[in-house]
PDB file of N, CA and C in Angstrom:
ATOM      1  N   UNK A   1     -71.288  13.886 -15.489  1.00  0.00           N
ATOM      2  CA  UNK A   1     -71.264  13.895 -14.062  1.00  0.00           C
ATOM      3  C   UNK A   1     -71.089  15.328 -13.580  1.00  0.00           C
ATOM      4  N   UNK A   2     -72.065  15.896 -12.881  1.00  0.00           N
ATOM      5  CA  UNK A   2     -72.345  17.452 -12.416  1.00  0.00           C
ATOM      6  C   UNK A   2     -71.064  17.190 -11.082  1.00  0.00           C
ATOM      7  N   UNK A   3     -70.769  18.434 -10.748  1.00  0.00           N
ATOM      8  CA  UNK A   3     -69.466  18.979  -9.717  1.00  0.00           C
ATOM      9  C   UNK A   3     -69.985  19.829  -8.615  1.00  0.00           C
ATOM     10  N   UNK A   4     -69.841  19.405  -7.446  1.00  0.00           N
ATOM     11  CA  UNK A   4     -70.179  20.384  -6.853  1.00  0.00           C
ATOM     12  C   UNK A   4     -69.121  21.066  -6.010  1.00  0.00           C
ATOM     13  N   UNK A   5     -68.744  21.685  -5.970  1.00  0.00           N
ATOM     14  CA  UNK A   5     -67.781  22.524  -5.913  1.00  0.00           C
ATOM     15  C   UNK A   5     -67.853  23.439  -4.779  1.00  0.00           C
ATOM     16  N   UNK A   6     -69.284  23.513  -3.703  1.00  0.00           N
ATOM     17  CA  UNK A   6     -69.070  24.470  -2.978  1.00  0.00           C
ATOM     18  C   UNK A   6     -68.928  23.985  -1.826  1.00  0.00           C
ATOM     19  N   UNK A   7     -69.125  22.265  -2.041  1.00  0.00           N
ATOM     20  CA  UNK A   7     -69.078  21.423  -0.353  1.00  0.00           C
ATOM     21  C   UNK A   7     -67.844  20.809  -0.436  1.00  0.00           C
ATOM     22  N   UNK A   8     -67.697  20.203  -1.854  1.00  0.00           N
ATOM     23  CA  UNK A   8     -65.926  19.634  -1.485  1.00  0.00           C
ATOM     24  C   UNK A   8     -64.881  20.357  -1.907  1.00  0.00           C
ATOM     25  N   UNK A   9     -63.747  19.944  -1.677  1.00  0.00           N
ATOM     26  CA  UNK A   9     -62.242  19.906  -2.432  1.00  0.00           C
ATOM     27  C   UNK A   9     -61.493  18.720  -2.762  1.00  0.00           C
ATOM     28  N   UNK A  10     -60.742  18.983  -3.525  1.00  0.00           N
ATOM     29  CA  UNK A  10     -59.949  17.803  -4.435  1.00  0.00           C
ATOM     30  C   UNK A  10     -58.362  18.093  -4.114  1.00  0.00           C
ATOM     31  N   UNK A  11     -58.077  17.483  -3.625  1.00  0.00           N
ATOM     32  CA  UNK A  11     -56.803  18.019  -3.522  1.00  0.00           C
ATOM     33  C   UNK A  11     -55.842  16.864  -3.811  1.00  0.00           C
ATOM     34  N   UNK A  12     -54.527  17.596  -4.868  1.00  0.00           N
ATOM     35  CA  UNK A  12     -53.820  16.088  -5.509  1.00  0.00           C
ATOM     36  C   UNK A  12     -52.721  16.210  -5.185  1.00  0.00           C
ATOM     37  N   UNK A  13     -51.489  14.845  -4.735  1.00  0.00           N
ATOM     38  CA  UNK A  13     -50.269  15.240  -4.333  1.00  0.00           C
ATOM     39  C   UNK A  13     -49.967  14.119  -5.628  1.00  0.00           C
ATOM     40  N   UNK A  14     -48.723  14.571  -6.137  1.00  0.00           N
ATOM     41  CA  UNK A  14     -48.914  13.938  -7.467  1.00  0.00           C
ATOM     42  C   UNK A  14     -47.393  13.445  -6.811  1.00  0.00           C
ATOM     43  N   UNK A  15     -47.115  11.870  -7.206  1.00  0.00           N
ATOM     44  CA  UNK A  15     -45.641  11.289  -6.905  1.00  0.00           C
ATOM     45  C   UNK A  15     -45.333   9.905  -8.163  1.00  0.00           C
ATOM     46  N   UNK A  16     -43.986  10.648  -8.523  1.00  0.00           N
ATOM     47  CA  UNK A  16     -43.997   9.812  -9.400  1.00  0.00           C
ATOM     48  C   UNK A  16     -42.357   9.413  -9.397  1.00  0.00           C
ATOM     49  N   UNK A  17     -42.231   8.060 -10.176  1.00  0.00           N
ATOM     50  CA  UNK A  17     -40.938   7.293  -9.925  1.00  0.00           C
ATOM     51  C   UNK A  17     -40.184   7.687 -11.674  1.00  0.00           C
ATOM     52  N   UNK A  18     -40.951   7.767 -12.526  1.00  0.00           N
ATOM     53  CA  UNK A  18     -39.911   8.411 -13.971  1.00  0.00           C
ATOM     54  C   UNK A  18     -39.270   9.488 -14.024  1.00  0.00           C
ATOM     55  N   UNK A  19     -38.670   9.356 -14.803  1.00  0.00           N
ATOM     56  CA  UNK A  19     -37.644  10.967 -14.807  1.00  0.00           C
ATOM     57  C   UNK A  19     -38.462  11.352 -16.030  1.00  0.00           C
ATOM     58  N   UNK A  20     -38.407  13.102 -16.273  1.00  0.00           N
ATOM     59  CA  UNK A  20     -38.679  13.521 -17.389  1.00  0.00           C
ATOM     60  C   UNK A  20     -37.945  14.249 -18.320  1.00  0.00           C
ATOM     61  N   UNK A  21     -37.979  14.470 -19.726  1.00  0.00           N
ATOM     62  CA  UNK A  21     -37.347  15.718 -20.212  1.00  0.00           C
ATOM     63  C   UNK A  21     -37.888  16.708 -20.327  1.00  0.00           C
ATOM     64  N   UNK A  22     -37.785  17.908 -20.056  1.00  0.00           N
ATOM     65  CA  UNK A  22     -38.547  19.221 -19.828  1.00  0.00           C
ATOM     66  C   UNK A  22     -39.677  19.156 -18.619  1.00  0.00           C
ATOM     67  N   UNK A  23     -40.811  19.258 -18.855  1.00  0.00           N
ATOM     68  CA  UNK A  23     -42.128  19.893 -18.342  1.00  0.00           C
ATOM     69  C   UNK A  23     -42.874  19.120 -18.057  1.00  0.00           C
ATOM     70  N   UNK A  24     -42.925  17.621 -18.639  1.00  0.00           N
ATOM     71  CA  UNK A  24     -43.890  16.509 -19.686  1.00  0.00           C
ATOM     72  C   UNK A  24     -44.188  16.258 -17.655  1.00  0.00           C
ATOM     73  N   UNK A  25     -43.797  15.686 -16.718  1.00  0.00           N
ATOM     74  CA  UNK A  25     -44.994  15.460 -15.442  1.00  0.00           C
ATOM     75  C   UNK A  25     -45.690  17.144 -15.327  1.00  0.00           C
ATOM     76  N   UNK A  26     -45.121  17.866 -15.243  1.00  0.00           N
ATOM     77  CA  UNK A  26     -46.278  19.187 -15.067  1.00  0.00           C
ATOM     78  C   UNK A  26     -47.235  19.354 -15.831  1.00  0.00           C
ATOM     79  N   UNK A  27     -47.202  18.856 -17.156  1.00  0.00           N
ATOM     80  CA  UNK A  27     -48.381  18.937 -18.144  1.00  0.00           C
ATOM     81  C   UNK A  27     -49.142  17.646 -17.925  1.00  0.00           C
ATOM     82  N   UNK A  28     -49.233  16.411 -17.878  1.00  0.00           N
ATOM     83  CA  UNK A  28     -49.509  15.746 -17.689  1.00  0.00           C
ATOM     84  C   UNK A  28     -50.540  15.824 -16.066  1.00  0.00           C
ATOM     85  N   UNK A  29     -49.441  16.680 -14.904  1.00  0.00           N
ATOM     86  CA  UNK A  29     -50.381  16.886 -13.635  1.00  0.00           C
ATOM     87  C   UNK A  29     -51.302  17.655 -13.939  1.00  0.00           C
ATOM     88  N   UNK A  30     -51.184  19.173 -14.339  1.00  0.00           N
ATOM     89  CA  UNK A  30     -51.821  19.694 -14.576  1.00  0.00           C
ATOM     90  C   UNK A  30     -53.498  18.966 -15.504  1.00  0.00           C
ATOM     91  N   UNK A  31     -53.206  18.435 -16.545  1.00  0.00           N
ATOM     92  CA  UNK A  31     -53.869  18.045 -17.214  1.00  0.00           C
ATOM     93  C   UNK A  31     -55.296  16.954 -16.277  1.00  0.00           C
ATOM     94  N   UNK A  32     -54.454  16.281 -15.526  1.00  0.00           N
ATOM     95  CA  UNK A  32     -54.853  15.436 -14.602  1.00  0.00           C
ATOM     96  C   UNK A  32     -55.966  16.411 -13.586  1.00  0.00           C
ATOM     97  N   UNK A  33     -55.100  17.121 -13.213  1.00  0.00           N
ATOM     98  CA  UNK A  33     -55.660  18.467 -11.499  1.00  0.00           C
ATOM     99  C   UNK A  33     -57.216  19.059 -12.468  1.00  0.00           C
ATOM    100  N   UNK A  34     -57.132  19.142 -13.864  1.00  0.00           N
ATOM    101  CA  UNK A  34     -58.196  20.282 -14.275  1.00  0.00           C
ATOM    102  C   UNK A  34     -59.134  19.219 -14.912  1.00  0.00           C
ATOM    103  N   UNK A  35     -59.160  17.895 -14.811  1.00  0.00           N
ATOM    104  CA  UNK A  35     -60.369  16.857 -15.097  1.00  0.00           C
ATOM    105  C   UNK A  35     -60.893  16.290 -13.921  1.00  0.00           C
ATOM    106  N   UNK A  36     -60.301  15.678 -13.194  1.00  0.00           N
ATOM    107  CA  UNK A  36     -60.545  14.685 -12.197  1.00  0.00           C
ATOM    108  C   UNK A  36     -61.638  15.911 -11.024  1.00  0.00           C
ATOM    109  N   UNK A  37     -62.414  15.764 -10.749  1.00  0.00           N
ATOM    110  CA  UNK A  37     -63.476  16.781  -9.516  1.00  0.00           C
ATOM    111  C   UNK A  37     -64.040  15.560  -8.631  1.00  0.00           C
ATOM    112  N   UNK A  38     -64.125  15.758  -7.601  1.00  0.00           N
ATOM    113  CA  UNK A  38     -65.451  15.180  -6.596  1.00  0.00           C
ATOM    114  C   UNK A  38     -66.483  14.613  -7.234  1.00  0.00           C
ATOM    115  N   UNK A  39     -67.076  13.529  -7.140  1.00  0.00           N
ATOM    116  CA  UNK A  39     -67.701  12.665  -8.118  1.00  0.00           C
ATOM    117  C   UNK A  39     -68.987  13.010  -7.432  1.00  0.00           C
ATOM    118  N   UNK A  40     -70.235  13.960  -7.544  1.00  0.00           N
ATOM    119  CA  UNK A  40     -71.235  14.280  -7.300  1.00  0.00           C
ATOM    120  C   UNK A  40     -72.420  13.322  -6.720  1.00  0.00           C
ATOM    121  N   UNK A  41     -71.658  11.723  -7.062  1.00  0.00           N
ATOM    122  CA  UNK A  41     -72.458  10.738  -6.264  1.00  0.00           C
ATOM    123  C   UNK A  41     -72.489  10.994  -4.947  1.00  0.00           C
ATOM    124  N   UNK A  42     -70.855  11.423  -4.470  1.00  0.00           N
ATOM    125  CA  UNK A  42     -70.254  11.442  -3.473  1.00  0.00           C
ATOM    126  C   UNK A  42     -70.395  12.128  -2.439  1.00  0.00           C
ATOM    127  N   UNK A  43     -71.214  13.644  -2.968  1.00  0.00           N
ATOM    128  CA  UNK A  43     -71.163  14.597  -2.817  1.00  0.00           C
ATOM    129  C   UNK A  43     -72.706  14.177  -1.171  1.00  0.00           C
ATOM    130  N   UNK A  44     -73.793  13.601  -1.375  1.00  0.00           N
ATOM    131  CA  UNK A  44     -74.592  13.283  -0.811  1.00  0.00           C
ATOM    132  C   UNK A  44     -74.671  12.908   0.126  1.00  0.00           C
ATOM    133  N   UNK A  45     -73.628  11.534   0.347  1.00  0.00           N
ATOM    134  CA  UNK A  45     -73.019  10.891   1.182  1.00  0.00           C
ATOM    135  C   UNK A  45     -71.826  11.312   2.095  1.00  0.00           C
ATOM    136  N   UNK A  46     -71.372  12.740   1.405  1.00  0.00           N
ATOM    137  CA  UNK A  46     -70.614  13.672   2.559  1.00  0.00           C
ATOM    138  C   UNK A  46     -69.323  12.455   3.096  1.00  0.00           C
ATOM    139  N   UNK A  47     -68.585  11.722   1.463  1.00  0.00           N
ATOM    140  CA  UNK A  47     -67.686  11.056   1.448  1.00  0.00           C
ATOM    141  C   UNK A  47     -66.095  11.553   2.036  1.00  0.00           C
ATOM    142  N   UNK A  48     -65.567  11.322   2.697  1.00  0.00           N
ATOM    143  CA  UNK A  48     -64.063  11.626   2.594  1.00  0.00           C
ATOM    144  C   UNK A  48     -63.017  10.501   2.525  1.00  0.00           C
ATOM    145  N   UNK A  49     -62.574  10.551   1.260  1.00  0.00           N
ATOM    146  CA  UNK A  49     -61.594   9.316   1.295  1.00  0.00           C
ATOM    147  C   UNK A  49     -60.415   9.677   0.226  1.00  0.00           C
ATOM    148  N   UNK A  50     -59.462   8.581   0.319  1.00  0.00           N
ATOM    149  CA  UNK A  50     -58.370   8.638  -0.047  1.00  0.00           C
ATOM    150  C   UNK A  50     -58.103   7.945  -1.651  1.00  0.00           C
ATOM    151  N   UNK A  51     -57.818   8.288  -2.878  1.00  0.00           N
ATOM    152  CA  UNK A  51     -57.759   7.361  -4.103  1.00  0.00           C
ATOM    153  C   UNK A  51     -56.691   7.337  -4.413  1.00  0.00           C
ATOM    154  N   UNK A  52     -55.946   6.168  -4.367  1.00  0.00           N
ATOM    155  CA  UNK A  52     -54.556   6.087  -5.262  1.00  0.00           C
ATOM    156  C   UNK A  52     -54.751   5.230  -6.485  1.00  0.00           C
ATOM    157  N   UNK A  53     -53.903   6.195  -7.539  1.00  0.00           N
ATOM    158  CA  UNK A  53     -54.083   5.827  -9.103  1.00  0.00           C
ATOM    159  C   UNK A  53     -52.738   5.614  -9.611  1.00  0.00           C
ATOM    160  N   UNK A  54     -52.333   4.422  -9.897  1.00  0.00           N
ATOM    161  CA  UNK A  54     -51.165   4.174 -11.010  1.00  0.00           C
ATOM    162  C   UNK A  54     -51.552   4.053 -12.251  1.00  0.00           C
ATOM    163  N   UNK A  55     -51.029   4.901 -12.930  1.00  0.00           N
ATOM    164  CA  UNK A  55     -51.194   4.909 -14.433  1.00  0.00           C
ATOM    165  C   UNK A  55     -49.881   5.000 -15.256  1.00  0.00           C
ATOM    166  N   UNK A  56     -50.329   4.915 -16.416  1.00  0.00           N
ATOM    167  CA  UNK A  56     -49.523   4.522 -18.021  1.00  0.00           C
ATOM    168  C   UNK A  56     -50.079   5.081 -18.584  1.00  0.00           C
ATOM    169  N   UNK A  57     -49.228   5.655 -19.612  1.00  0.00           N
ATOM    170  CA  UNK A  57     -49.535   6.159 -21.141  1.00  0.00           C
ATOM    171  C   UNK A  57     -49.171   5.241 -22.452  1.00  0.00           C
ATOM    172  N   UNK A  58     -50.339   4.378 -23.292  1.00  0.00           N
ATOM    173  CA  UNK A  58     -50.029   3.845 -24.657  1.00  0.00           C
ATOM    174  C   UNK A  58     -49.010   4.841 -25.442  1.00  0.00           C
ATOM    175  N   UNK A  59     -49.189   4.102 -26.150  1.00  0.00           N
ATOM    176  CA  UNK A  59     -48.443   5.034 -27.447  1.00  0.00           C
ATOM    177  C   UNK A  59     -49.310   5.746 -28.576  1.00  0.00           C
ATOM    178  N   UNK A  60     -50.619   5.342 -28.229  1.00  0.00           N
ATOM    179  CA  UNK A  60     -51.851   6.137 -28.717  1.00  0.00           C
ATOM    180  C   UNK A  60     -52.458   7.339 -27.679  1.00  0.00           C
ATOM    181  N   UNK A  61     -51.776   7.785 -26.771  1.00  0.00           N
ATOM    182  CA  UNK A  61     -51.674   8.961 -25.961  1.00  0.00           C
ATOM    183  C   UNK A  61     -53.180   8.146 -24.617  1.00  0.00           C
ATOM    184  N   UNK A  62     -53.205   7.177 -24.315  1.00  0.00           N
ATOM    185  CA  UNK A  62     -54.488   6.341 -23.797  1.00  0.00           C
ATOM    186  C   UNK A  62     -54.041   6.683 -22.538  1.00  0.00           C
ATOM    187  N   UNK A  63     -54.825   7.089 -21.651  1.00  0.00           N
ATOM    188  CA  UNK A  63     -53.994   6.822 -20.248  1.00  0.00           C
ATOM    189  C   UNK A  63     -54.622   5.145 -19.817  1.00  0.00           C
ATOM    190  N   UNK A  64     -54.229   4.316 -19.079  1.00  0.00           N
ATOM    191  CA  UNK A  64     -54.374   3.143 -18.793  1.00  0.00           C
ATOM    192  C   UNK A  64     -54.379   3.187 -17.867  1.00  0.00           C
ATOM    193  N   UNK A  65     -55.239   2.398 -16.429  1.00  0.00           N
ATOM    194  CA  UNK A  65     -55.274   3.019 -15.074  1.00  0.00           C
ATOM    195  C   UNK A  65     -54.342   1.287 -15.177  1.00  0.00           C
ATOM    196  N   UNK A  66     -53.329   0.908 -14.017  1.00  0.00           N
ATOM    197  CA  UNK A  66     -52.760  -0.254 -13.947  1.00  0.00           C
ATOM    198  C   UNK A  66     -53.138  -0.429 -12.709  1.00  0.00           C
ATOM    199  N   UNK A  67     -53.458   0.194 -12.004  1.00  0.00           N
ATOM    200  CA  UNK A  67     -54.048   0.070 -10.356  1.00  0.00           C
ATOM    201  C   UNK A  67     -54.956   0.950  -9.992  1.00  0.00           C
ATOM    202  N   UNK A  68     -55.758   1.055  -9.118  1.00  0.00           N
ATOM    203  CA  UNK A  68     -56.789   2.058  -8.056  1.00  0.00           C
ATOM    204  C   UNK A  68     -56.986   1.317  -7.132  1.00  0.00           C
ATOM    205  N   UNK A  69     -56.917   2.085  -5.466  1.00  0.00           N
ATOM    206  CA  UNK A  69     -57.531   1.858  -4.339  1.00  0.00           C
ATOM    207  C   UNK A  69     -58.561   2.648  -3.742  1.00  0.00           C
ATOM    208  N   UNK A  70     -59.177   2.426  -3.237  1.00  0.00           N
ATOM    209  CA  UNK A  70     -59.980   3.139  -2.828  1.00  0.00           C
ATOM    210  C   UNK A  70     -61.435   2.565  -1.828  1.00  0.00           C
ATOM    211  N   UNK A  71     -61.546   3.145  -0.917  1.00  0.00           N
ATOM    212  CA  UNK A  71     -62.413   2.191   0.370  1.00  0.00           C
ATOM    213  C   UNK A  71     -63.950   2.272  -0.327  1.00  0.00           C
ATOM    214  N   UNK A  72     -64.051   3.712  -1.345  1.00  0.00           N
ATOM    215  CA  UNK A  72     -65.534   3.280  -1.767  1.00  0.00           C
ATOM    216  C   UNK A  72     -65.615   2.764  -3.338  1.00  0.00           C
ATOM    217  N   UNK A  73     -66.101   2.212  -3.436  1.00  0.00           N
ATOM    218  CA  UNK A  73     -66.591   1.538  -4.947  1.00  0.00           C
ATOM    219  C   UNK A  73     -66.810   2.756  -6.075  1.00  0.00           C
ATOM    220  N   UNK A  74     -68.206   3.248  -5.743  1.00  0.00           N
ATOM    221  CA  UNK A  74     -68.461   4.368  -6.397  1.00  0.00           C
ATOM    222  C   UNK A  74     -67.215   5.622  -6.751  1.00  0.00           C
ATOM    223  N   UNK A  75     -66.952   5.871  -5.740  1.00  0.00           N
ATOM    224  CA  UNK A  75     -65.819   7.125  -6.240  1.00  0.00           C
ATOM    225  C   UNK A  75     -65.055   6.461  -7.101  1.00  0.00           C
ATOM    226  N   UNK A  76     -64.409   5.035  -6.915  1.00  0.00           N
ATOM    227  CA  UNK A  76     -63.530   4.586  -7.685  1.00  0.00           C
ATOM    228  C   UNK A  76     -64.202   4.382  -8.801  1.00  0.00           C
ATOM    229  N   UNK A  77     -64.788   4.180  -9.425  1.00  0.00           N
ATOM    230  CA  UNK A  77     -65.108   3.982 -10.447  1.00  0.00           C
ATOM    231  C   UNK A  77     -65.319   5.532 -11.326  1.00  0.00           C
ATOM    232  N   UNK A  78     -65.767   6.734 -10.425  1.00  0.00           N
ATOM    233  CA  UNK A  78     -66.087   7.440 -11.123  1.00  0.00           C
ATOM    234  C   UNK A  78     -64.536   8.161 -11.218  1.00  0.00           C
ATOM    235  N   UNK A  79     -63.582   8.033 -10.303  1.00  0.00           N
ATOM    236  CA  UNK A  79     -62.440   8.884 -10.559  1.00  0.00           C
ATOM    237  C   UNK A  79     -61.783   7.893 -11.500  1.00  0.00           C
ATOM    238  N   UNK A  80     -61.994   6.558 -12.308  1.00  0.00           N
ATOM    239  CA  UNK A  80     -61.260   6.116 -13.096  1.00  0.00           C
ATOM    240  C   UNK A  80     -62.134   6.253 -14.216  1.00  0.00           C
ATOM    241  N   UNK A  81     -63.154   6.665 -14.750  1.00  0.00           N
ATOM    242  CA  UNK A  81     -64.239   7.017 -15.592  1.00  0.00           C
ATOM    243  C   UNK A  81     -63.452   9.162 -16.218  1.00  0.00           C
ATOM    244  N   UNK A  82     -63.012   9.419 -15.335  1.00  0.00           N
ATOM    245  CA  UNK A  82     -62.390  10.718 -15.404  1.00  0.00           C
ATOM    246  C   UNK A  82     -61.451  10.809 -16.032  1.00  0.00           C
ATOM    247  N   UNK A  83     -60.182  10.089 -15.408  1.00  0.00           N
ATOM    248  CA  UNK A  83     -58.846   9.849 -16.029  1.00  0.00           C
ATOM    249  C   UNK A  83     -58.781   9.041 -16.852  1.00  0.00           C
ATOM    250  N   UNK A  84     -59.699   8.286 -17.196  1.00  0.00           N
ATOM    251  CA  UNK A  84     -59.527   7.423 -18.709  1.00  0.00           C
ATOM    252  C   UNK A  84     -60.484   8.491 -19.796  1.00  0.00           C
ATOM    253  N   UNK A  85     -60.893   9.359 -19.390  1.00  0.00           N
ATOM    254  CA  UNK A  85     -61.424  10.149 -20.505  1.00  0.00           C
ATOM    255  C   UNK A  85     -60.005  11.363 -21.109  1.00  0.00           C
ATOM    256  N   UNK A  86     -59.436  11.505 -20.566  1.00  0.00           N
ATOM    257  CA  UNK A  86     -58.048  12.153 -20.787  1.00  0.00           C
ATOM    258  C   UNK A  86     -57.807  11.905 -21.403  1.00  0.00           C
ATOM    259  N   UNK A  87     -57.593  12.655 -22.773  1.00  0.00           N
ATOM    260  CA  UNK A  87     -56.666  12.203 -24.233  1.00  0.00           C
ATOM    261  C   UNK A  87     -55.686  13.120 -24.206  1.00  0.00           C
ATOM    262  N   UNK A  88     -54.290  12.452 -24.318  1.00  0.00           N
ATOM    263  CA  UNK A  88     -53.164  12.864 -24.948  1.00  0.00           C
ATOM    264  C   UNK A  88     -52.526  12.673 -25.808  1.00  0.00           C
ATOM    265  N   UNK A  89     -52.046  13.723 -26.918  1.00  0.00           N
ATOM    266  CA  UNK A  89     -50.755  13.285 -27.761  1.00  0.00           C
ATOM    267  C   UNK A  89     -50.334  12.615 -27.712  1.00  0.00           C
ATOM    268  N   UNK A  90     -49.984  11.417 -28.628  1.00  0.00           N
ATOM    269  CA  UNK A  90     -48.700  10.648 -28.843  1.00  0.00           C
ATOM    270  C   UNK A  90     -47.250  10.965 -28.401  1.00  0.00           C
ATOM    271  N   UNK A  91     -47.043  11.204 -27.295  1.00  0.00           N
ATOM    272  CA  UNK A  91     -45.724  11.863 -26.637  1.00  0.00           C
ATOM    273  C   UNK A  91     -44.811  10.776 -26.346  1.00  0.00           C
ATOM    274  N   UNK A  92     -43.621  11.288 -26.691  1.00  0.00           N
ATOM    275  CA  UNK A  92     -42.308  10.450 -25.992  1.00  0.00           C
ATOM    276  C   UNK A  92     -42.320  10.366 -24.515  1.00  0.00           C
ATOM    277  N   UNK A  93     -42.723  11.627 -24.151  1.00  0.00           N
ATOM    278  CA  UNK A  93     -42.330  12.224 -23.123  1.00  0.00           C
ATOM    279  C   UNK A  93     -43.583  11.407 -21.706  1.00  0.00           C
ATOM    280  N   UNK A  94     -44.352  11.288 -22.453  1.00  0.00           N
ATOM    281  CA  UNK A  94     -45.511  10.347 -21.066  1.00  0.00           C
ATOM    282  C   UNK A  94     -45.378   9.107 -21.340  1.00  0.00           C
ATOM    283  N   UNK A  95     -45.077   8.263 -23.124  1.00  0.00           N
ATOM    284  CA  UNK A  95     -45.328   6.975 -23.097  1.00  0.00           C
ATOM    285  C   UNK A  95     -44.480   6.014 -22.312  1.00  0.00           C
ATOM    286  N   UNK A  96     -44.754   5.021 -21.683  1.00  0.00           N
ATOM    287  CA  UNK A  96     -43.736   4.119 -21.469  1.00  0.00           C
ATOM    288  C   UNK A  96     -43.275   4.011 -19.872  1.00  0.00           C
ATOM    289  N   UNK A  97     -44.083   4.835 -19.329  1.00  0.00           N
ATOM    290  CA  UNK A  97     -43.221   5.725 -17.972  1.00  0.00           C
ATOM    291  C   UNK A  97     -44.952   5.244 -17.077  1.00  0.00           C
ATOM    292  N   UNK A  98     -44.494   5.175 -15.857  1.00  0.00           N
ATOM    293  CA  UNK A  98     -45.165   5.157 -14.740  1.00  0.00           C
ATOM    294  C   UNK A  98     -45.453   6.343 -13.906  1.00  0.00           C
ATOM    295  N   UNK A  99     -46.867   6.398 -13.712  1.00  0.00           N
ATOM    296  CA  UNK A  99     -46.977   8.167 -13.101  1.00  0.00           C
ATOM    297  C   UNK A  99     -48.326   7.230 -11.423  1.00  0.00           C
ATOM    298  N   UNK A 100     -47.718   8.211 -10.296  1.00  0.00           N
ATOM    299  CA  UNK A 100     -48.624   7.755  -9.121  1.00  0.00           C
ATOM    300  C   UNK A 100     -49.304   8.900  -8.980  1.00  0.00           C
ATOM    301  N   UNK A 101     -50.433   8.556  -8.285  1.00  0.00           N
ATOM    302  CA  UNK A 101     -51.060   9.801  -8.320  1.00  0.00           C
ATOM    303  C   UNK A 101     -52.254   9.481  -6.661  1.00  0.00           C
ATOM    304  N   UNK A 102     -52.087  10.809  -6.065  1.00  0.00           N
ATOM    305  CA  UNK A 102     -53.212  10.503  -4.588  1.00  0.00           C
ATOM    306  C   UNK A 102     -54.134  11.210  -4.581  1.00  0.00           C
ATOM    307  N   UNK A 103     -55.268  11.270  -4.434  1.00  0.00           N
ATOM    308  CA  UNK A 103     -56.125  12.451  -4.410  1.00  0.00           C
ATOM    309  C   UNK A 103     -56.738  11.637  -3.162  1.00  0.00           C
ATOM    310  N   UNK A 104     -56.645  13.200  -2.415  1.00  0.00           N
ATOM    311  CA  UNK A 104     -57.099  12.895  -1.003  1.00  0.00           C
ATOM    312  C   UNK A 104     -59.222  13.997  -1.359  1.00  0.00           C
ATOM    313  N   UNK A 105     -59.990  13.302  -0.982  1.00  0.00           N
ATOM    314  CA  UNK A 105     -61.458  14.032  -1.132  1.00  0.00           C
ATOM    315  C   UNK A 105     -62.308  14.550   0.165  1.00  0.00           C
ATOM    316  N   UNK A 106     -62.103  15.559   0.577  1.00  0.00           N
ATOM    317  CA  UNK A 106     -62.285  15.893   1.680  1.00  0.00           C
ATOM    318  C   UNK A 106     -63.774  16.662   1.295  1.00  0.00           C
ATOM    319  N   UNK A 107     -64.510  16.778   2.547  1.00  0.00           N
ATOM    320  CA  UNK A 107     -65.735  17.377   2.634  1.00  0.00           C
ATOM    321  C   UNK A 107     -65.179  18.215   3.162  1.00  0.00           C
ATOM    322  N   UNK A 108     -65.754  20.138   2.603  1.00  0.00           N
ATOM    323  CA  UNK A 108     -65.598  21.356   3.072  1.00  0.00           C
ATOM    324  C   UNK A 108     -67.038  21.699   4.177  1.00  0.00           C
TER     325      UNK A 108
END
């Protein structure tokens, strides 16, 4: 899926209800902020909308989406096509734990 990058922005407010030890939500956001882009379907249709993502981590480092909203079909599918491509380590530190996540998709 191509990015276009010079009409939108992605912008993520990341909220989450687990506690961590050390760093483990900043790596995890981060990790999240540098995959997930404007879904180039979207890009055409000069979309602006709102995606909320609850996710989980297996114990095989899987992210698991447990919820998505989202008013269009397409984006949703392609922003959960994104974050399920995310592989992580077998971590203590993400498994087991609940992470929220908003990405608001605005046209520039």
């Amino acid at each position: 899926m191509k990015i276009n990058n010079s009409l939108l922005a992605l912008f993520m407010i990341c909220m989450s209800f687990a506690a961590f030890a050390g760093n483990g939500e900043n790596v995890l956001t981060r990790k999240i902020n540098s995959r997930v882009k404007y879904p180039e379907l979207a890009s055409g249709e000069k979309v602006e909308t709102s995606v909320f993502v609850q996710l989980s981590v297996n114990d095989l480092g899987e992210i698991i989406i447990d919820r998505i909203e989202c008013s269009n079909a397409e984006v949703t599918q392609a922003i959960a096509e994104q974050i399920k491509s995310i592989k992580l380590t077998p971590d203590t530190a993400f498994r087991g734990k609940t992470y929220r996540y908003n990405f608001v998709l605005k046209v520039q």
